[in-house]
Protein backbone atom coordinates (compact mmCIF):
# COMPACT_ATOMS: atom_id res chain seq x y z
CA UNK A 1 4.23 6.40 -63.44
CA UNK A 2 1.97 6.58 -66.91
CA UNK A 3 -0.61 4.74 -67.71
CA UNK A 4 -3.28 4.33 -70.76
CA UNK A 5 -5.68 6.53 -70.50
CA UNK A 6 -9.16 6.76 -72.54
CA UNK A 7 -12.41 8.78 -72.81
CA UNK A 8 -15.18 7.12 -73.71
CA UNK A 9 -18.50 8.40 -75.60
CA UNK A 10 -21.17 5.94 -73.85
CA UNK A 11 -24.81 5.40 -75.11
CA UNK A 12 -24.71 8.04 -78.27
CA UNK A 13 -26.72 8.15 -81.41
CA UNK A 14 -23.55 10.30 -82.61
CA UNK A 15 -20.34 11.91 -82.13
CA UNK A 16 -20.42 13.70 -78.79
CA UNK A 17 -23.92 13.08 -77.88
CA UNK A 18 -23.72 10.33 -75.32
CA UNK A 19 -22.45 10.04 -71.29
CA UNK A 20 -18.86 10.92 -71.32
CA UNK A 21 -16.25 8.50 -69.16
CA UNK A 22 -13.07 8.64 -68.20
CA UNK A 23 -10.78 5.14 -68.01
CA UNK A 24 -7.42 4.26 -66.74
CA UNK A 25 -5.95 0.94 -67.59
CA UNK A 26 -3.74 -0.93 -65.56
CA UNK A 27 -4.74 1.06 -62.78
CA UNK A 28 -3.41 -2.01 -60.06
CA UNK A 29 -0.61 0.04 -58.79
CA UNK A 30 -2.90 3.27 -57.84
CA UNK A 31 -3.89 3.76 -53.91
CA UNK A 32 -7.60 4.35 -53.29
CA UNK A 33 -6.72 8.16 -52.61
CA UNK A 34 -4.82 8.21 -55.81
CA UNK A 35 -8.33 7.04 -57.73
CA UNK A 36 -9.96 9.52 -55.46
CA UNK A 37 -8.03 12.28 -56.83
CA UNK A 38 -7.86 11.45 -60.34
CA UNK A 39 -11.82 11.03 -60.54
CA UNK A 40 -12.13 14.20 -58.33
CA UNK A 41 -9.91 16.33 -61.29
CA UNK A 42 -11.69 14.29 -64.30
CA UNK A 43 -14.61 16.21 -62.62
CA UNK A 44 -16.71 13.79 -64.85
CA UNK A 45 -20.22 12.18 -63.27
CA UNK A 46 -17.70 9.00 -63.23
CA UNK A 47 -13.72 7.61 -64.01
CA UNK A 48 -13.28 4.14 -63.72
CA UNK A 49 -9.85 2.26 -63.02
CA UNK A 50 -9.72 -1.26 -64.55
CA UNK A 51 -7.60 -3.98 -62.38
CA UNK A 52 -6.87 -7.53 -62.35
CA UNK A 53 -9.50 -9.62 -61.12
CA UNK A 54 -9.66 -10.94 -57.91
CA UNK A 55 -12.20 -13.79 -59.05
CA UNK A 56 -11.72 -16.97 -61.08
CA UNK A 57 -15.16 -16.41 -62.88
CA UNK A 58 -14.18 -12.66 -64.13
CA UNK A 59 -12.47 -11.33 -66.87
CA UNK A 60 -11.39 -8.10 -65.16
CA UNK A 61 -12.32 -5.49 -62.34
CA UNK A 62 -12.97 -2.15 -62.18
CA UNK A 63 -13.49 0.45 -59.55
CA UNK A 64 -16.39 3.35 -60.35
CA UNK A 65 -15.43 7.02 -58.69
CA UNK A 66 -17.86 10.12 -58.69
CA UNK A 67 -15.82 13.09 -57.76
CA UNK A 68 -17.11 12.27 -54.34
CA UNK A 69 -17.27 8.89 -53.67
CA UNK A 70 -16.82 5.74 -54.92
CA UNK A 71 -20.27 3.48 -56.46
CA UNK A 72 -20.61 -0.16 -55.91
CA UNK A 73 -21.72 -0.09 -59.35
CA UNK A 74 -22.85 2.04 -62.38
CA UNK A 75 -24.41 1.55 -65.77
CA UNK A 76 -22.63 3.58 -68.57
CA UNK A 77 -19.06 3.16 -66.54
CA UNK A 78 -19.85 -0.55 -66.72
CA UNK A 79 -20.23 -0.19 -70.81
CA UNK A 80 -17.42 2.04 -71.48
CA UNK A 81 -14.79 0.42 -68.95
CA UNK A 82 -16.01 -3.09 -70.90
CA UNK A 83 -15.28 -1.52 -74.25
CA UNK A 84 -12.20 -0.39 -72.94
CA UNK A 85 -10.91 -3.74 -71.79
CA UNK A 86 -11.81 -5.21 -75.14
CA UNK A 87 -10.18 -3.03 -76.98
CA UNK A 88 -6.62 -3.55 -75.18
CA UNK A 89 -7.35 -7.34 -74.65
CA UNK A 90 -9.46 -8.62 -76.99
CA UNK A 91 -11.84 -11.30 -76.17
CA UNK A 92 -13.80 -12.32 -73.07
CA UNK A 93 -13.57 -15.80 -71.53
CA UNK A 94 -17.62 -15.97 -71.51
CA UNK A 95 -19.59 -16.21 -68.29
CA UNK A 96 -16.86 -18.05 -65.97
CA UNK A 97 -16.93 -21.06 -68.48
CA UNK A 98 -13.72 -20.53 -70.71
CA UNK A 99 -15.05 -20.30 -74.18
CA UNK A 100 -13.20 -17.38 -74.68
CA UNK A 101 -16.08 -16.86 -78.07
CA UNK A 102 -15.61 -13.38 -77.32
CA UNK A 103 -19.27 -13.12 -77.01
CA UNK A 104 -19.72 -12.71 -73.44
CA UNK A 105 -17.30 -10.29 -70.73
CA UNK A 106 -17.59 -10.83 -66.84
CA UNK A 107 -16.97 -7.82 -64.94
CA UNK A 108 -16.07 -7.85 -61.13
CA UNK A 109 -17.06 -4.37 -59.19
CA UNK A 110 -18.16 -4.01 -55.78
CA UNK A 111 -21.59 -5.06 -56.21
CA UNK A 112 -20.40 -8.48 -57.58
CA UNK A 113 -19.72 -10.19 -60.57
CA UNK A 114 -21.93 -8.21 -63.97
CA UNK A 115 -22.23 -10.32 -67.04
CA UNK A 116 -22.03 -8.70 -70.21
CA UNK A 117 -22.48 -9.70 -73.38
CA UNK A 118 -22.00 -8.19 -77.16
CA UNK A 119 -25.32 -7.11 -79.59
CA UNK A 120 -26.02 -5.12 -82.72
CA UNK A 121 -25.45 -1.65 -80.57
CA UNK A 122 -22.43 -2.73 -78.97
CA UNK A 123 -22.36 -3.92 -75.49
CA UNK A 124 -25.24 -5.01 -72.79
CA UNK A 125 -24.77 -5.86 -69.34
CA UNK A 126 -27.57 -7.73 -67.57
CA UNK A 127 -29.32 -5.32 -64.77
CA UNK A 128 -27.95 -6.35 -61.48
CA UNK A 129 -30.75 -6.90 -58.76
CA UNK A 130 -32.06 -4.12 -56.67
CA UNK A 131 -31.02 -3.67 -53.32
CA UNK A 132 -34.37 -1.31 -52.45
CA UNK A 133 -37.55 -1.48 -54.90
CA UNK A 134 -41.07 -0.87 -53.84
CA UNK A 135 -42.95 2.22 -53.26
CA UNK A 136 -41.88 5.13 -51.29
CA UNK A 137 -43.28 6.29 -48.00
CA UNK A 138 -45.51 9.68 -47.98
CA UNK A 139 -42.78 11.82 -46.84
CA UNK A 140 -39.99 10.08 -49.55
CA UNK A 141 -42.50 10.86 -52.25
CA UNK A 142 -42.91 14.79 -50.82
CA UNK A 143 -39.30 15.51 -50.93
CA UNK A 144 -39.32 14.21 -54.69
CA UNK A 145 -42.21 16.27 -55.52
CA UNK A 146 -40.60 19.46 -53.58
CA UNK A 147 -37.26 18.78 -55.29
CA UNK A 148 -38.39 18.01 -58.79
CA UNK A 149 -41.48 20.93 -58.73
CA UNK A 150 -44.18 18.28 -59.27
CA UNK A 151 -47.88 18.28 -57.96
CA UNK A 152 -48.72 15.05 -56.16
CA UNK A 153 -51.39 14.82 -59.42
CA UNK A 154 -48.45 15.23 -61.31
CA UNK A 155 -46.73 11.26 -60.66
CA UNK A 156 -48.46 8.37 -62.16
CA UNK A 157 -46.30 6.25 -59.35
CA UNK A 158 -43.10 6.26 -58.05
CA UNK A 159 -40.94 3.14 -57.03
CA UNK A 160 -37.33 2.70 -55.21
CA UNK A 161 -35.22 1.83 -58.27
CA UNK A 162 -31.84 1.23 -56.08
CA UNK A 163 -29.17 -1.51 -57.79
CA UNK A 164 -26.47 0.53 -56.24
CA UNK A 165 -26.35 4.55 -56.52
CA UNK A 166 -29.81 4.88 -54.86
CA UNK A 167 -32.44 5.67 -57.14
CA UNK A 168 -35.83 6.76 -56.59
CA UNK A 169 -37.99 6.93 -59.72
CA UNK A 170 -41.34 8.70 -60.54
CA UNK A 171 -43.26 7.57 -63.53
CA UNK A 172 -44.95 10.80 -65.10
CA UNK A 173 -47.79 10.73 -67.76
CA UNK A 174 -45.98 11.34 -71.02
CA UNK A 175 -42.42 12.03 -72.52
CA UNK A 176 -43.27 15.62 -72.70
CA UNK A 177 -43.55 15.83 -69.20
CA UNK A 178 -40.42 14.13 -68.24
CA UNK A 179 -38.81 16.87 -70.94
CA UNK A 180 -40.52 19.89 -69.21
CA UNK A 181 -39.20 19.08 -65.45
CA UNK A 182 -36.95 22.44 -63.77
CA UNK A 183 -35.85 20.77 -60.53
CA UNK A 184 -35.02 23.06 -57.60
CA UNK A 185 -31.28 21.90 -57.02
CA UNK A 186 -31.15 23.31 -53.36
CA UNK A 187 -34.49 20.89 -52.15
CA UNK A 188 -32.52 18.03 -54.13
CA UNK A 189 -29.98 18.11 -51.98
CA UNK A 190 -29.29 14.35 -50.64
CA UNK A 191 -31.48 12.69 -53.07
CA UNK A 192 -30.90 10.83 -56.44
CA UNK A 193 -33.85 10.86 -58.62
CA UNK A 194 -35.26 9.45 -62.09
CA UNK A 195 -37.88 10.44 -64.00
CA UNK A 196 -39.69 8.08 -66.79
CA UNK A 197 -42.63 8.87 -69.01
CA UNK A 198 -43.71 7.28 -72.06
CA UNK A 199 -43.78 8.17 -75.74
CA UNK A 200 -46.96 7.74 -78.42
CA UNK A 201 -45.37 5.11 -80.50
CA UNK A 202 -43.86 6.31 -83.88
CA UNK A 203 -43.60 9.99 -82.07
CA UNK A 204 -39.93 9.85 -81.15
CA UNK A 205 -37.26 10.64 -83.43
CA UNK A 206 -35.16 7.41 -82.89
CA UNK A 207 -38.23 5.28 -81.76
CA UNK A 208 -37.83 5.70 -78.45
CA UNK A 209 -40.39 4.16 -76.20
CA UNK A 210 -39.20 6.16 -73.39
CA UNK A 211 -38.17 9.74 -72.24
CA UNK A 212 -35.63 9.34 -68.75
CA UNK A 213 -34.18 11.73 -66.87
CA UNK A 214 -31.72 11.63 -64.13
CA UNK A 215 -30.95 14.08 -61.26
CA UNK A 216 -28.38 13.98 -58.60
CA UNK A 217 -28.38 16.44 -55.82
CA UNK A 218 -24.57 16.60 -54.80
CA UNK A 219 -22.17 19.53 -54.72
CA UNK A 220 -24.34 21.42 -55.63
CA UNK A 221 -26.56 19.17 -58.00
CA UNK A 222 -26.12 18.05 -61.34
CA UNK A 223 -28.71 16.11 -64.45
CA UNK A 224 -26.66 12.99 -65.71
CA UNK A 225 -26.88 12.93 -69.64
CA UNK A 226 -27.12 8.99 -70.05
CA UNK A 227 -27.65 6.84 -67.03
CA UNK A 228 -27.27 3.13 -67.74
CA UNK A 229 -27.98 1.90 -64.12
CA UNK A 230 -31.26 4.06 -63.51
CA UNK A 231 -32.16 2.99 -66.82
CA UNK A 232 -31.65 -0.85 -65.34
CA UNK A 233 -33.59 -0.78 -62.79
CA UNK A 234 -36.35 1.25 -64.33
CA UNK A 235 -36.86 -1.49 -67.04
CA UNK A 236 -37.14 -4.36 -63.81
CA UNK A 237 -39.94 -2.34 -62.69
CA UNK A 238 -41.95 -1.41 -66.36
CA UNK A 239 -41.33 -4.46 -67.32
CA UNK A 240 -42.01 -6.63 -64.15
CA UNK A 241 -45.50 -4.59 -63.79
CA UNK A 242 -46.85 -5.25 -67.43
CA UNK A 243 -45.77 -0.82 -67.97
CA UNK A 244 -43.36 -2.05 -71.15
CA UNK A 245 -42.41 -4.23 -73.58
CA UNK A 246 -39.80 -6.96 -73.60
CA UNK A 247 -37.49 -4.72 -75.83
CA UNK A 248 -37.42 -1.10 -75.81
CA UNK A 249 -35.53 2.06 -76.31
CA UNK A 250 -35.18 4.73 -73.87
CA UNK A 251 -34.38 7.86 -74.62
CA UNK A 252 -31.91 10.61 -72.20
CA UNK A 253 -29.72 13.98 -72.39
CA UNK A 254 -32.40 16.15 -74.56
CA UNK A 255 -32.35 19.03 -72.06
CA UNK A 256 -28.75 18.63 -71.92
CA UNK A 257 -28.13 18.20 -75.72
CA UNK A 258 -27.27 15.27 -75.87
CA UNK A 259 -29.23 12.50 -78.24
CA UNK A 260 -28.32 8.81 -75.60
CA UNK A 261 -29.98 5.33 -76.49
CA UNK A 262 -30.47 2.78 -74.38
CA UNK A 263 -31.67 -0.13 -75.71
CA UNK A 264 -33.59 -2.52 -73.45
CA UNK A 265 -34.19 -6.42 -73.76
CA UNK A 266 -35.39 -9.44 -71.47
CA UNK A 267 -33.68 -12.57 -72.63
CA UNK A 268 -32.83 -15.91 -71.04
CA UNK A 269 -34.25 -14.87 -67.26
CA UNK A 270 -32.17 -11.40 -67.57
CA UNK A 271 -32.93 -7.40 -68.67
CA UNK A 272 -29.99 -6.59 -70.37
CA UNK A 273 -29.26 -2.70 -70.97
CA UNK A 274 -27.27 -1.97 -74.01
CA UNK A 275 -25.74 0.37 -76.28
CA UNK A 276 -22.76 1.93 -78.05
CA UNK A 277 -19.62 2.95 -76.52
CA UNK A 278 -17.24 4.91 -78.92
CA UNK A 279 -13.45 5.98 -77.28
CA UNK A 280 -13.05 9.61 -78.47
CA UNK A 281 -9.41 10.41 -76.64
CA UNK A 282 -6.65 7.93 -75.77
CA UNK A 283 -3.15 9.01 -74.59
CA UNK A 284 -1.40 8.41 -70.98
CA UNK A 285 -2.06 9.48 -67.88
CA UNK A 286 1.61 11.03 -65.28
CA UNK A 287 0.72 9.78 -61.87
């Protein structure tokens, strides 16, 4: 069995600098171990597998795979498996109502049904709600601190940031501090963590607003260069508190060398997280 195959370049300012992701179309056929496997030898932070939908109100489904596990849902996979499914079918039916304007995609995952919709950048999908937000306990915010080499002086606040993957985020006092974080990878262990700090305004190359980092201590522990669902529920919180404007840009994958965009906008009741999604390598897959 073959079938289409794609790598995606998700959230870059330019060639190569964004959140790579692997997608396989037409992916109905594959087992659950088969989607396993393939995501396990992609060895990429994700590989998605786009399927029929089982609901009238979406326009397709896709299943999200680490190497280890599979995600109820996921921000740049949800971009670049949307751009993907464009591409090879053209236009979206709209939000369940049969338009089919092509403005508007519906994607079913685990978490539920993600509307998306198109913009200047690209694509945006509206944040999905959190399933944990609120402050951590004292001994949460110690293992962050342990794990990440911060000073309890060090956190402006932290909040549970979880819409799926299980984020914990720590606001720090500038950009420059997100930037100069060495996490200890063996005290990470167990524990996904995001970092945010603003940016002087005009001081960022691109005009970021914000610097974010991501950190995910499995096998042995990795940084993720563009994280669209971190950057999601990060933008409920800054913006729900009064910490950010209604439209931002957040900036990820410095350390890592790579130059991500996320763009971030409340419209019509939602936070939608956008940005570009390029496909760099298409060809077939041998099952």
């Amino acid at each position: 069995m073959k079938l289409s195959f794609h790598m995606v370049d998700v959230f870059a300012t330019d060639a190569f600098t964004g959140n790579p992701l692997a997608v396989v179309a037409c992916a109905d056929a594959l087992s659950d171990g088969q989607m396993a496997a393939i995501a396990n030898w992609t060895n990429l932070s994700e590989t998605t597998f786009l399927l029929a939908p089982l609901s009238g109100e979406a326009d397709y489904r896709v299943r999200i795979f680490t190497p280890q596990e599979e995600l109820p849902f996921a921000g740049h996979p949800t971009i670049g498996s949307a751009h993907v499914w464009q591409t090879l079918n053209g236009t979206g039916n709209g939000p369940g109502n049969g338009s089919g304007n092509g403005e508007y995609l519906v994607q079913e995952c685990m978490s539920g049904l993600v509307s998306l919709r198109r913009t200047p950048e690209g694509l945006a999908f509206a944040a999905p709600p959190r399933r944990r937000s609120g402050p951590p306990d004292a001994i949460e915010l110690a293992r962050a601190c342990t794990a990440l080499r911060l000073r309890p002086e060090d956190i402006v606040e932290a909040r549970w940031a979880d819409n799926g993957p299980g984020w914990l985020a720590l606001r720090l006092n500038s950009g420059a501090d997100v930037l100069s974080v060495q996490p200890d990878w063996a005290a990470l262990r167990g524990q996904k963590l995001g970092i945010v700090g603003a940016w002087e305004k005009g001081s960022h190359p691109y005009g970021a607003a914000f610097e974010i980092r991501a950190f995910i201590g499995e096998n042995p522990g990795y940084e993720d260069p563009v994280t669209g669902s971190l950057n999601a529920s990060i933008a409920q919180w800054l913006i729900e508190e009064g910490l950010a404007p209604d439209a931002y840009i957040a900036a990820q994958g410095k350390v890592l060398g790579r130059a991500g965009a996320v763009s971030v906008e409340r419209s019509g009741g939602a936070i939608w997280i956008g940005g570009r999604a390029t496909i760099r390598v298409t060809g077939t897959i041998g099952i």
